[in-house]
C-alpha atoms as a PDB file:
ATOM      1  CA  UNK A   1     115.549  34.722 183.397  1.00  0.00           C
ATOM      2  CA  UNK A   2     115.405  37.101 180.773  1.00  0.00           C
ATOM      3  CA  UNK A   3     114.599  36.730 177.230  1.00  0.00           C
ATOM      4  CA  UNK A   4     114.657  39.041 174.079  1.00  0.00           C
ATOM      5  CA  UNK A   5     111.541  39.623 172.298  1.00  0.00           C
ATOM      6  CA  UNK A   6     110.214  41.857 169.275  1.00  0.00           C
ATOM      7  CA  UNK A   7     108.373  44.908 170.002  1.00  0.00           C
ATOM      8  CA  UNK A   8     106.024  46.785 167.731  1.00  0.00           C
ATOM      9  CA  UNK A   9     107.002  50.971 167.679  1.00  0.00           C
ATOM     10  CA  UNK A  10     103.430  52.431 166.340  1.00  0.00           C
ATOM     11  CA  UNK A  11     103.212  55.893 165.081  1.00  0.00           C
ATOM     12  CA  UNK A  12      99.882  57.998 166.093  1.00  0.00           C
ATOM     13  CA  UNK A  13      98.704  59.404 162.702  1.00  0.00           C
ATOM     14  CA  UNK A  14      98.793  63.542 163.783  1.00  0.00           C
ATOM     15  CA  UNK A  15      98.347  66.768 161.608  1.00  0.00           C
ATOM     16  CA  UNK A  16     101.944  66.848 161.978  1.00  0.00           C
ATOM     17  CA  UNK A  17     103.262  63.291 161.744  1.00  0.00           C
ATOM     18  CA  UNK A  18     100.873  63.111 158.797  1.00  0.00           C
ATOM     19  CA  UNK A  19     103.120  66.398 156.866  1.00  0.00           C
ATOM     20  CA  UNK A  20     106.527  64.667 158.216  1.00  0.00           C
ATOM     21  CA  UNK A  21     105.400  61.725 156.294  1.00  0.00           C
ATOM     22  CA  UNK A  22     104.342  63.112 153.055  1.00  0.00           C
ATOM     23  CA  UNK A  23     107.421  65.352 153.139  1.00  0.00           C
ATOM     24  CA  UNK A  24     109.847  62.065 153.634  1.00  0.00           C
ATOM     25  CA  UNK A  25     107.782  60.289 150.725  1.00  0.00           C
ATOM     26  CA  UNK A  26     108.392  63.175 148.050  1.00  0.00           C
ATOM     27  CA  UNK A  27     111.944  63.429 148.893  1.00  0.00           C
ATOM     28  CA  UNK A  28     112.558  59.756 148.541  1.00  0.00           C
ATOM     29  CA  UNK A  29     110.520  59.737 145.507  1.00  0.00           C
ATOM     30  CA  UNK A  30     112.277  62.985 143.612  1.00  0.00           C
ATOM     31  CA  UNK A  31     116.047  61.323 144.378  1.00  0.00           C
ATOM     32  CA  UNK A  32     114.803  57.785 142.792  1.00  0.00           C
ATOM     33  CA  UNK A  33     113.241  60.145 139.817  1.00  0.00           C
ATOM     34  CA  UNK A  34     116.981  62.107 139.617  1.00  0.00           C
ATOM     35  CA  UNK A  35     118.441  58.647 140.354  1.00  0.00           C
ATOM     36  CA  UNK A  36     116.501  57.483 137.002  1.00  0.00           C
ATOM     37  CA  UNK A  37     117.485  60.487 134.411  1.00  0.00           C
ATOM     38  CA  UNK A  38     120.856  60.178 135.908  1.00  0.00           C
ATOM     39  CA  UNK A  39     120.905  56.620 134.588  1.00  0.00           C
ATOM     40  CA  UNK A  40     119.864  57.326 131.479  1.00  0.00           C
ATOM     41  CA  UNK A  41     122.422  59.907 131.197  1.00  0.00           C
ATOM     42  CA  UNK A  42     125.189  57.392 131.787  1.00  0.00           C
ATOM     43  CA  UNK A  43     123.394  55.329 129.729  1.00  0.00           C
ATOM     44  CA  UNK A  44     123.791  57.565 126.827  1.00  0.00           C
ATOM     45  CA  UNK A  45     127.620  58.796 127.726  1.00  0.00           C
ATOM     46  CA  UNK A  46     128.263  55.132 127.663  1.00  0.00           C
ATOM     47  CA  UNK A  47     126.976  53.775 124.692  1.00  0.00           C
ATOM     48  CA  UNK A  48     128.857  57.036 122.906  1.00  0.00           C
ATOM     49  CA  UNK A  49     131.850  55.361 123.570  1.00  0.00           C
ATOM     50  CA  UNK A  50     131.271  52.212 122.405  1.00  0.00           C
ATOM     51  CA  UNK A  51     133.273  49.883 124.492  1.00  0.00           C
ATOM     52  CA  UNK A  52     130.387  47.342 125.495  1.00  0.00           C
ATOM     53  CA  UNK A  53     127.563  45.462 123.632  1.00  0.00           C
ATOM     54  CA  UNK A  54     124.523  48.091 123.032  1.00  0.00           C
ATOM     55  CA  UNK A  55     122.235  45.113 124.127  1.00  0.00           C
ATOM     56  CA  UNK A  56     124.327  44.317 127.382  1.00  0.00           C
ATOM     57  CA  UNK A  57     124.555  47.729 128.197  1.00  0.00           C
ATOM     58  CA  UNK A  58     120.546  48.582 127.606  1.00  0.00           C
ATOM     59  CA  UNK A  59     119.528  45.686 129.863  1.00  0.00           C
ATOM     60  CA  UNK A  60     121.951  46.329 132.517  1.00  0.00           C
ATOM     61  CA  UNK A  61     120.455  50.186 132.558  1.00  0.00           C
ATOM     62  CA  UNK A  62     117.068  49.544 131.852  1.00  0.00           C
ATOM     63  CA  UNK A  63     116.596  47.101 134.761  1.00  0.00           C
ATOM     64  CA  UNK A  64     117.840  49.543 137.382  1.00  0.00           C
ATOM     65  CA  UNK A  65     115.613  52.170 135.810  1.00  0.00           C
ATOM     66  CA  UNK A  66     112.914  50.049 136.431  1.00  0.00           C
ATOM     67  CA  UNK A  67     114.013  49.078 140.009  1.00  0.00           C
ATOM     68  CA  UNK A  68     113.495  52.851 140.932  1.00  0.00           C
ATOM     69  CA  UNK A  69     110.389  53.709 138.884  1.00  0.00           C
ATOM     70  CA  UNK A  70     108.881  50.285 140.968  1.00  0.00           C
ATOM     71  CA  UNK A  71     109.835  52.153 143.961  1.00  0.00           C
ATOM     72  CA  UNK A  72     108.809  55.399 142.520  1.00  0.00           C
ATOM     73  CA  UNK A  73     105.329  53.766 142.112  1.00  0.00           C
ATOM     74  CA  UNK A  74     105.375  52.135 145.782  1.00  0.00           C
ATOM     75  CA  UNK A  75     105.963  55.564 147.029  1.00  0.00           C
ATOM     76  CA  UNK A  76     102.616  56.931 145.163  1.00  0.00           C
ATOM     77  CA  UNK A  77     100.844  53.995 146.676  1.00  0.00           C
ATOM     78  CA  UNK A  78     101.688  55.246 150.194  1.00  0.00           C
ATOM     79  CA  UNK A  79     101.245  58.772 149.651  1.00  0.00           C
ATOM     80  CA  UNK A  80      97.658  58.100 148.400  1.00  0.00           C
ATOM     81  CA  UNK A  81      97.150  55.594 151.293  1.00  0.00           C
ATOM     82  CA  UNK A  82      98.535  58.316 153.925  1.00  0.00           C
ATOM     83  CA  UNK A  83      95.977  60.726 152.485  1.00  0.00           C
ATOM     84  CA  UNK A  84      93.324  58.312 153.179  1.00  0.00           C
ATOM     85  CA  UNK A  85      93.965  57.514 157.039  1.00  0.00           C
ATOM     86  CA  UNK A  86      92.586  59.130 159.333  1.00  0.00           C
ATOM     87  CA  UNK A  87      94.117  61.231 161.988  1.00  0.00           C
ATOM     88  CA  UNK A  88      94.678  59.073 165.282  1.00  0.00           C
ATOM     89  CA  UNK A  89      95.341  55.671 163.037  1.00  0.00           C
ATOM     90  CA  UNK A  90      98.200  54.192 164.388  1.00  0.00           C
ATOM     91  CA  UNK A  91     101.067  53.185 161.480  1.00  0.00           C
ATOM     92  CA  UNK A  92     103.770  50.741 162.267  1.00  0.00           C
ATOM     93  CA  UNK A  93     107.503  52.637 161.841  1.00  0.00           C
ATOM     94  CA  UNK A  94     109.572  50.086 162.832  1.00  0.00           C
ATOM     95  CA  UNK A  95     110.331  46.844 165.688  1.00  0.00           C
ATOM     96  CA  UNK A  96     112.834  46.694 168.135  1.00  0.00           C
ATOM     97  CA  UNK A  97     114.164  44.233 170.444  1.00  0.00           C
ATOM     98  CA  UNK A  98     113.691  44.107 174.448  1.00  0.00           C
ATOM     99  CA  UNK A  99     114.499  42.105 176.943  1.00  0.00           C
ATOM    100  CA  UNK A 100     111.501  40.666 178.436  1.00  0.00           C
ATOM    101  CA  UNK A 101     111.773  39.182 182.685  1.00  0.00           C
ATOM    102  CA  UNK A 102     109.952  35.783 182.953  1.00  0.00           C
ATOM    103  CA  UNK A 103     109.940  33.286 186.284  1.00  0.00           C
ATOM    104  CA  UNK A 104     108.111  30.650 186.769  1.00  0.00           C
ATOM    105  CA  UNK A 105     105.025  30.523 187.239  1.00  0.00           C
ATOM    106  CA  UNK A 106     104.213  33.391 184.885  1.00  0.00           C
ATOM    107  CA  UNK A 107     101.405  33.070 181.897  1.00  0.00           C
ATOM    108  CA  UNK A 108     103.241  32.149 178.728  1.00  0.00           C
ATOM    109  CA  UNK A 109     100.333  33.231 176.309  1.00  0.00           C
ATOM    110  CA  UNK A 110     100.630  36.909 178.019  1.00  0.00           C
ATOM    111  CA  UNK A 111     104.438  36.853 177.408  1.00  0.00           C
ATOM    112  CA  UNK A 112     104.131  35.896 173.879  1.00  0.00           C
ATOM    113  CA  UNK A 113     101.021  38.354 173.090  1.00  0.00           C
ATOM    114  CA  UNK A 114     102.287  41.406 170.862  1.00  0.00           C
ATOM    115  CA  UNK A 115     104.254  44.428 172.812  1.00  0.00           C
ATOM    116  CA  UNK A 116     103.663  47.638 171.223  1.00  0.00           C
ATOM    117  CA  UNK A 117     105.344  51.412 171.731  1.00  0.00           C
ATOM    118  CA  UNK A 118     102.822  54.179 170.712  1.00  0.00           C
ATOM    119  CA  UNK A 119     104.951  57.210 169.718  1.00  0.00           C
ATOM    120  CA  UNK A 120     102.664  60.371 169.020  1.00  0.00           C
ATOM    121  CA  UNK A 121     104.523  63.388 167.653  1.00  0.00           C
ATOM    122  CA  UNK A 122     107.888  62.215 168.523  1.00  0.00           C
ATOM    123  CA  UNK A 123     107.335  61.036 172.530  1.00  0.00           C
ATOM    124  CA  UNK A 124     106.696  58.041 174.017  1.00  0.00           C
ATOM    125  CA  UNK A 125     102.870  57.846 174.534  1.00  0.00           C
ATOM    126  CA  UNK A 126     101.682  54.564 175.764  1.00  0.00           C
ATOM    127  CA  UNK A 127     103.785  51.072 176.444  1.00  0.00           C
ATOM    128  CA  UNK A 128     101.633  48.315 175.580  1.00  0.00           C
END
């Protein structure tokens, strides 16, 4: 019988992992920072017009200004952490699912204990 289980992909902190990382962090965190002076912009095009309530409209814009400047400051968080690690730390990317061959008579605490995939610099280094 098989049966599907979740499986841990870990990412070996490297020199070059490490720069990957930082480099996906600022992008994500310069297109939420666009993201927010491009809603203020609408913001102000919008109330120029004055087809909705001022109020309405400043809530509605304010609240998904803050949404990304949360995120902005979730990003800063991580890129301060990732500074801190050390090289050879391993970082959790993602899960995915496999499909796991049991029979009977197999240990059912070794089954259930945590699978892991170490990736280090892109290739498959260890299946735990």
């Amino acid at each position: 019988m098989k049966i599907l289980q979740t499986v841990a992909v870990l990412q070996v902190l490297t020199e070059k992992s490490k720069q990957e990382l930082l480099e996906s962090y600022l992008v994500k965190k310069r297109q939420l920072e666009k993201e927010c002076d491009q809603l203020q912009f609408e913001r102000k095009k919008i109330e120029r017009t004055k087809k909705f309530q001022p109020e309405t409209l400043k809530k509605h814009f304010e609240k998904e200004i803050q949404m990304r400047q949360e995120k902005v400051k979730l990003l800063d968080f991580q890129i301060e952490q990732l500074h801190i690690l050390p090289l050879g730390s391993e970082l959790k990317e993602k899960e995915v699912q496999a499909w796991i061959e049991i029979k009977v008579g197999d240990c059912w605490d070794k089954i259930q204990s945590e699978k892991a995939i170490i990736i280090k610099d892109g290739m498959i280094a260890e299946i735990r």
